[in-house]
N, C-alpha and C. Protein backbone atom coordinates (compact mmCIF):
# COMPACT_ATOMS: atom_id res chain seq x y z
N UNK A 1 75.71 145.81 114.17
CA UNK A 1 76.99 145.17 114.41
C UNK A 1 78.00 146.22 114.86
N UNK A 2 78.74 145.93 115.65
CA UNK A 2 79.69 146.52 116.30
C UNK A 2 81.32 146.74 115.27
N UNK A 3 81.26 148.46 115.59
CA UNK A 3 83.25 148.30 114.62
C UNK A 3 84.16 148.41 115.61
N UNK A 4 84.99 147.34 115.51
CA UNK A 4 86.18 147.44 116.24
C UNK A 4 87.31 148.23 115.96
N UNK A 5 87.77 148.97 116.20
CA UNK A 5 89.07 149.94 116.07
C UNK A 5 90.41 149.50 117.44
N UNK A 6 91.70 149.38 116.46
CA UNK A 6 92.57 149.13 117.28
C UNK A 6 92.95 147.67 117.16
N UNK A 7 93.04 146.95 118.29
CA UNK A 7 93.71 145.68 118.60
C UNK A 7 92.49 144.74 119.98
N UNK A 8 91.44 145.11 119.32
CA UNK A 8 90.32 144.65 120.15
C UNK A 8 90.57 143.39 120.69
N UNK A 9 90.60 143.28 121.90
CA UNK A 9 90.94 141.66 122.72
C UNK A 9 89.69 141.08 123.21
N UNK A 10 89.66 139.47 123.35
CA UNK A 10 88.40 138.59 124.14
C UNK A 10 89.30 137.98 124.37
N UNK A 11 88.37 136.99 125.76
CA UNK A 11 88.75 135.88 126.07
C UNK A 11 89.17 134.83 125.43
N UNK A 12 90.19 133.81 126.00
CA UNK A 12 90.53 132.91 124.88
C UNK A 12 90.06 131.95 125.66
N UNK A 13 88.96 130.79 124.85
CA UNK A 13 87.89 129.83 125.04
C UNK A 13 88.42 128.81 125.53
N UNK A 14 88.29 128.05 126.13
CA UNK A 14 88.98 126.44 126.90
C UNK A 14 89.06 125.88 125.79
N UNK A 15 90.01 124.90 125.91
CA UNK A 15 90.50 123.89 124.52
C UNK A 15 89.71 123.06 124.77
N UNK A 16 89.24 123.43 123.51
CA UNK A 16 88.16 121.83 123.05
C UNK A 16 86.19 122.63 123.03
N UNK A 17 86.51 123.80 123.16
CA UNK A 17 85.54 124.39 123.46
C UNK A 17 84.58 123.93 121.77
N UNK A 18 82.88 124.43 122.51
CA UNK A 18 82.11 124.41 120.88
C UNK A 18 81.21 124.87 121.09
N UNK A 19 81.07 126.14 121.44
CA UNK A 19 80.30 126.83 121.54
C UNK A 19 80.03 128.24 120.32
N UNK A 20 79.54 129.32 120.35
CA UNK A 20 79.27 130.60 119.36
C UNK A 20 79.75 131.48 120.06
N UNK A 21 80.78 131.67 121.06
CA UNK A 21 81.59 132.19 121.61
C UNK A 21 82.82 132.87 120.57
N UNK A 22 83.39 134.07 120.55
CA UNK A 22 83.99 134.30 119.65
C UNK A 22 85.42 133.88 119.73
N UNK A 23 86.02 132.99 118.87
CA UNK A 23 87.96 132.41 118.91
C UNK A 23 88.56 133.54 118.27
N UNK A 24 89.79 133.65 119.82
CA UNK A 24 90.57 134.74 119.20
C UNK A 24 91.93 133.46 118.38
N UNK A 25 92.93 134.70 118.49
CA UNK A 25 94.16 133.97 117.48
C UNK A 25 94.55 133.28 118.86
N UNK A 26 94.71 132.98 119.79
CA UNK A 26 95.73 132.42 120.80
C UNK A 26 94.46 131.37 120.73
N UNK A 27 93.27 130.98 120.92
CA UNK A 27 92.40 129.58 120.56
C UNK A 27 92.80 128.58 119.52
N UNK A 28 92.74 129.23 117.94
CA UNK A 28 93.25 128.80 116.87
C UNK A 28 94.42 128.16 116.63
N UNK A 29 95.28 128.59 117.44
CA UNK A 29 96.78 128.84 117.68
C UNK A 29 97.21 127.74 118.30
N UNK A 30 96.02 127.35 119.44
CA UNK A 30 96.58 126.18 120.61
C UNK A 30 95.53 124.99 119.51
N UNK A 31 94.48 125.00 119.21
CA UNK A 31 93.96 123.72 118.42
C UNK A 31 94.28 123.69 116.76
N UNK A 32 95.18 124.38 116.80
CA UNK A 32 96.50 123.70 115.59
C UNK A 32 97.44 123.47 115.66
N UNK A 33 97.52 123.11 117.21
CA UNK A 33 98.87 122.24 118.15
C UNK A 33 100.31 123.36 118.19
N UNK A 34 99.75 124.55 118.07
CA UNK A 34 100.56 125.21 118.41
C UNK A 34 101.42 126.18 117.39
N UNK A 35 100.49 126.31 116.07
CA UNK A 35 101.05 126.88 114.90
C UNK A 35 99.81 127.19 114.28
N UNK A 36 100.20 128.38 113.70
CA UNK A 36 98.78 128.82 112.75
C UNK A 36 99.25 128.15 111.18
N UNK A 37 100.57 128.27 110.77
CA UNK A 37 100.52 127.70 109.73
C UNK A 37 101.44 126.54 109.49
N UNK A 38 100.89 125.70 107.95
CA UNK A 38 101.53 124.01 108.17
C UNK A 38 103.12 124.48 107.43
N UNK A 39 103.90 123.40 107.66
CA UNK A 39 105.04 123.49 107.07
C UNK A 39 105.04 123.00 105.95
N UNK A 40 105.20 123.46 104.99
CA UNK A 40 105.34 123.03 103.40
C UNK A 40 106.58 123.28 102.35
N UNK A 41 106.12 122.25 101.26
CA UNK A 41 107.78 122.47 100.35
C UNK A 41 106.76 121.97 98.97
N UNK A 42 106.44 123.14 98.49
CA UNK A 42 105.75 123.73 96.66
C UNK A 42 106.45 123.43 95.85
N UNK A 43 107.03 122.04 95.93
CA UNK A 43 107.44 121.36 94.50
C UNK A 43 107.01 120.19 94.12
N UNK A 44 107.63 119.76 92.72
CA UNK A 44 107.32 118.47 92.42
C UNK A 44 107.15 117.23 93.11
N UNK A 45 107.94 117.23 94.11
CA UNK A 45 107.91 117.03 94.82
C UNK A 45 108.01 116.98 96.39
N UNK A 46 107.06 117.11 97.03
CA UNK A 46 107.00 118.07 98.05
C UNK A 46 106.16 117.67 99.31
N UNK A 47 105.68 118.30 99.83
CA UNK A 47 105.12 117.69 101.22
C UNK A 47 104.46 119.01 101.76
N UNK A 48 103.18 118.97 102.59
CA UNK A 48 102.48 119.90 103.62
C UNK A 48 102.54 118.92 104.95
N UNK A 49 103.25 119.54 106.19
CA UNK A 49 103.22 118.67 107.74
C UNK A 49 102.22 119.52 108.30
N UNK A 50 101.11 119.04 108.68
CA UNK A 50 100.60 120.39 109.76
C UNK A 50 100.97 119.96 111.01
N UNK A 51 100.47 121.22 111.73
CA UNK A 51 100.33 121.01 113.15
C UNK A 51 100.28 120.02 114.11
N UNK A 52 98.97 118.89 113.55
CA UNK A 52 98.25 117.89 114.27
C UNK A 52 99.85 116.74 113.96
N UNK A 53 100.50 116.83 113.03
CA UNK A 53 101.27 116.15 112.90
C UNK A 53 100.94 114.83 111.44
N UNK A 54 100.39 115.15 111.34
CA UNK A 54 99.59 114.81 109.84
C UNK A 54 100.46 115.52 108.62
N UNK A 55 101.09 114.14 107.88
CA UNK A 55 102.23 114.77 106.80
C UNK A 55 101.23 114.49 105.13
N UNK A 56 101.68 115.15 104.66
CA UNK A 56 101.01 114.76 103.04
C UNK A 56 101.86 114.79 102.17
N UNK A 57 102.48 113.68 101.51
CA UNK A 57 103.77 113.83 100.68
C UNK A 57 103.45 113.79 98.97
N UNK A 58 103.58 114.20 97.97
CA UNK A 58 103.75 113.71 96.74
C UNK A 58 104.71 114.02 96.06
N UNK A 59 104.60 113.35 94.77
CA UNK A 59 105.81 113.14 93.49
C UNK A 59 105.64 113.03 92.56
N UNK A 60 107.24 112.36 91.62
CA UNK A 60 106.74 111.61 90.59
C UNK A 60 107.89 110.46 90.31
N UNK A 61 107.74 109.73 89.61
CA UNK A 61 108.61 108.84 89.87
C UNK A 61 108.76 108.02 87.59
N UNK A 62 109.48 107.00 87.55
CA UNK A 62 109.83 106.45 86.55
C UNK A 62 109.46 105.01 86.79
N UNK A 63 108.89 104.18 86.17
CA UNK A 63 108.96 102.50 86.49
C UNK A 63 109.24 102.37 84.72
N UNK A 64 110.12 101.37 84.67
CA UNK A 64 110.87 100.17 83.28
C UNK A 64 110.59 99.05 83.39
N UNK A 65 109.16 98.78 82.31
CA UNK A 65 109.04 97.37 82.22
C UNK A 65 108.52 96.90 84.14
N UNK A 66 108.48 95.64 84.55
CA UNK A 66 108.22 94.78 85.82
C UNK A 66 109.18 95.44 86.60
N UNK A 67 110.20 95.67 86.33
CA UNK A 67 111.26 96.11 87.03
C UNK A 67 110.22 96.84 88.55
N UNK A 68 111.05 96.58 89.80
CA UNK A 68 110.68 97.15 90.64
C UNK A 68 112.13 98.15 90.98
N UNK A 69 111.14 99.97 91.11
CA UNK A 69 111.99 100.73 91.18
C UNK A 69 111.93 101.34 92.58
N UNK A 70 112.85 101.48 93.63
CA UNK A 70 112.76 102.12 94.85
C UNK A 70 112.46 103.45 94.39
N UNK A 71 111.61 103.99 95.06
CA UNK A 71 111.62 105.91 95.45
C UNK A 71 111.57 106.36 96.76
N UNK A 72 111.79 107.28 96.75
CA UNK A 72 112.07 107.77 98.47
C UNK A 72 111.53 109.05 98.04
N UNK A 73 110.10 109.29 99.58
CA UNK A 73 109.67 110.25 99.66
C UNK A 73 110.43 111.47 100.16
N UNK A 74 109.76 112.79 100.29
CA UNK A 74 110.38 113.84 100.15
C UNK A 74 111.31 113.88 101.21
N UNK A 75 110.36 113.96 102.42
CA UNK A 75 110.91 113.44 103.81
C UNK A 75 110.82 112.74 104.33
N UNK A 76 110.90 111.75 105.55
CA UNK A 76 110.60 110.62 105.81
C UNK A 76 109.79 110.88 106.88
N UNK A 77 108.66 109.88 106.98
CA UNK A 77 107.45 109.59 107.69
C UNK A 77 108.17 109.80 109.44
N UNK A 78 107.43 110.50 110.66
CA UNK A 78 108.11 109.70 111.44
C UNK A 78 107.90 109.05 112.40
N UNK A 79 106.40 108.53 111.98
CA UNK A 79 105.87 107.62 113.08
C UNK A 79 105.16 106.42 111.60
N UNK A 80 104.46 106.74 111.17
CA UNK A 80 104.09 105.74 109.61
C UNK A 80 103.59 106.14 108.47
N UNK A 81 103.35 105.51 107.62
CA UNK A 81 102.95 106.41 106.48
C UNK A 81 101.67 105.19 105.96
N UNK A 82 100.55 105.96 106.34
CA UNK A 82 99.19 105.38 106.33
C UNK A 82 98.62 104.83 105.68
N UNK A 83 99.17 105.98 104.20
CA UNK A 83 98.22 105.37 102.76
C UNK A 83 99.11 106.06 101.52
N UNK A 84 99.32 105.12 100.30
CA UNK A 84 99.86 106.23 99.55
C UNK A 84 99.10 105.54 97.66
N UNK A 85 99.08 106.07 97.16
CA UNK A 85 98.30 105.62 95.47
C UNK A 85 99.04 106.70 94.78
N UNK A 86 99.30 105.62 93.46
CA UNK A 86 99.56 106.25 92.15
C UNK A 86 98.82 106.08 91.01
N UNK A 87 99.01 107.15 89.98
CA UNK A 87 99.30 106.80 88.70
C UNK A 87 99.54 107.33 88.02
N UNK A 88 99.81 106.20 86.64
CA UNK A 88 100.47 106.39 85.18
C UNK A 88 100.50 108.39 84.83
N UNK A 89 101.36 108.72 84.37
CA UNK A 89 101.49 110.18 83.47
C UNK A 89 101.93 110.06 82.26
N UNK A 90 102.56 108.73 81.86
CA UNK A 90 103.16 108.49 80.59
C UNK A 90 102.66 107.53 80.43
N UNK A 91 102.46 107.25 79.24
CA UNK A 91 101.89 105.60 78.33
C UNK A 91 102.63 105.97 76.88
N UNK A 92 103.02 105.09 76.76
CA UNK A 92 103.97 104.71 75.15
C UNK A 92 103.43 103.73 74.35
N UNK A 93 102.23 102.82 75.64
CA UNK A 93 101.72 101.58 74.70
C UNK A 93 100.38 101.44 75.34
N UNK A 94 100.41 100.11 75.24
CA UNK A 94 99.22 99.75 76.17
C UNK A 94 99.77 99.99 77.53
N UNK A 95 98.60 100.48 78.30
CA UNK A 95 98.94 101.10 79.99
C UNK A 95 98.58 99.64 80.81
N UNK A 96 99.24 99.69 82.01
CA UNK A 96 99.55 98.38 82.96
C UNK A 96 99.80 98.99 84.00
N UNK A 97 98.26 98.14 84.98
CA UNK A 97 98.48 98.68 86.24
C UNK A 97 99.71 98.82 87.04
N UNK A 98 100.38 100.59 87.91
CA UNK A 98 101.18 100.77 88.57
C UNK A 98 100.74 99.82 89.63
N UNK A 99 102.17 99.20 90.44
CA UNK A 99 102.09 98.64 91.73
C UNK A 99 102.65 99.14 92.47
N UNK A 100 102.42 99.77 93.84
CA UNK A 100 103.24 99.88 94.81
C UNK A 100 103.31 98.89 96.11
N UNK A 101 104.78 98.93 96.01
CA UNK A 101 104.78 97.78 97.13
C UNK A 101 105.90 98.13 98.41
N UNK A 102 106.28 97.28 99.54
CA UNK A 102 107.44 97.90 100.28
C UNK A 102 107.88 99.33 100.81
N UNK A 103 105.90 99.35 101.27
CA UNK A 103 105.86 100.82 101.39
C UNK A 103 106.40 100.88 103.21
N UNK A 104 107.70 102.19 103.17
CA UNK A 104 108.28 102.23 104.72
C UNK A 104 107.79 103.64 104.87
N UNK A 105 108.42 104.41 105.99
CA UNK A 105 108.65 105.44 106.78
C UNK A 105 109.58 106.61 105.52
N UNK A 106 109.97 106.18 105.14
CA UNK A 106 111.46 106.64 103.89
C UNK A 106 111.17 106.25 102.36
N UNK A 107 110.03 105.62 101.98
CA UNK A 107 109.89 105.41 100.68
C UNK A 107 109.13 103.75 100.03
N UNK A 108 108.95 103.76 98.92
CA UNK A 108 108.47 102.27 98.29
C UNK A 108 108.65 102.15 97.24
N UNK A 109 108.32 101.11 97.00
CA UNK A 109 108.89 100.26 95.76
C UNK A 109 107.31 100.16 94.11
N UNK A 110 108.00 100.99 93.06
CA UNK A 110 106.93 100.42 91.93
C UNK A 110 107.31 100.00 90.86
N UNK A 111 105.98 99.56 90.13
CA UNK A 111 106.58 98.85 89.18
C UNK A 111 105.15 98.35 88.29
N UNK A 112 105.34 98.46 87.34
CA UNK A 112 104.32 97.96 85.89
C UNK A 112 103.51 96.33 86.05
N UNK A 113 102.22 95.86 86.34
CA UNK A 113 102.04 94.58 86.32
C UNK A 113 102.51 93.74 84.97
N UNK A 114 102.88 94.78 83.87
CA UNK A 114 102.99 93.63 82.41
C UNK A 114 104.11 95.03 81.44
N UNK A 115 104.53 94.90 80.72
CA UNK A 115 104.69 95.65 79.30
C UNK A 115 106.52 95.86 79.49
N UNK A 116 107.12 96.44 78.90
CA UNK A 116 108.61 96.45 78.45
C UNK A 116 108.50 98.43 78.53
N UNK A 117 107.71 99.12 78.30
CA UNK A 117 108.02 100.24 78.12
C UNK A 117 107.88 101.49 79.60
N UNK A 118 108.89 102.40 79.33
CA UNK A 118 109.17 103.27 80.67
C UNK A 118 107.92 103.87 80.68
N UNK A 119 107.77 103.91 82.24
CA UNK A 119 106.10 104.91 82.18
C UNK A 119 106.06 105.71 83.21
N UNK A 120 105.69 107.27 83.08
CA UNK A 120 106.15 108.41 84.21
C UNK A 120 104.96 108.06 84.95
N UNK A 121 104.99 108.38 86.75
CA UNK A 121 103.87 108.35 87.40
C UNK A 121 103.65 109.14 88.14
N UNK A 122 103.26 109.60 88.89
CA UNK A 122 102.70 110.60 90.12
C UNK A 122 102.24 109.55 91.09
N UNK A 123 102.77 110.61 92.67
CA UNK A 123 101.63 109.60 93.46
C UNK A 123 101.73 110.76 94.91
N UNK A 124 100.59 109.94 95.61
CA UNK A 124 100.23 111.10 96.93
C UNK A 124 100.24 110.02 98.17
N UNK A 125 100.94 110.18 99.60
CA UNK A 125 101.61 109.29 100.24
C UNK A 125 100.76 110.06 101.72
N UNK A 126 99.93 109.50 102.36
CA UNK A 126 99.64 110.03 103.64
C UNK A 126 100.17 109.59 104.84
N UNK A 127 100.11 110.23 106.13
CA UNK A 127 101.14 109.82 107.36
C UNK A 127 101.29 110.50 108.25
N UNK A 128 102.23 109.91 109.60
CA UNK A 128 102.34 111.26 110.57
C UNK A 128 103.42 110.86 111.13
């Protein structure tokens, strides 16, 4: 095997290439739409956007009793938001399926199928 010393350059491969040809950084670079790395926010609630334009949002949220509670994701979707599931982090009693419903671009709506008591949830929201 060969040692490279320095700032060794190759060709950069046609997009869309699939071959055993070696990808430099300007290949990588253009088939991650133009960024090597995704944009992200490392909190509770938070979000990774990559490149392709593919967002990944999560949280956490509160539902009381049936009550339906609006939440609004981190950022807002800005073409749709594909798929999103929760659940329960708190139980005080008997647990009752989370519902989400009135899911937009900006957020949705949950809420307890049965019980009177507050229950913490998490959830993960996909989209682009």
């Amino acid at each position: 095997s060969p040692t490279f010393t320095g700032v060794p350059l190759t060709p950069t491969a046609a997009n869309g290439s699939n071959t055993t040809q070696i990808a430099n950084t300007a290949y990588v670079t253009s088939m991650l739409g133009g960024t090597s790395s995704p944009v992200l926010s490392k909190s509770v609630s938070g979000y990774v956007k990559m490149a392709t334009g593919m967002l990944i949002q999560w949280g956490t949220g509160n539902v009381s009793g049936t009550t339906a509670i609006n939440n609004s994701f981190p950022i807002t979707f800005p073409t749709a938001t594909l798929a999103i599931t929760g659940v329960e982090t708190t139980q005080t009693s008997l647990t009752f399926p989370l519902t989400i419903t009135n899911v937009t671009t900006t957020g949705f709506c949950a809420r307890k199928g049965n019980g009177s008591d507050n229950t913490g949830f998490r959830y993960i929201a996909i989209g682009y």
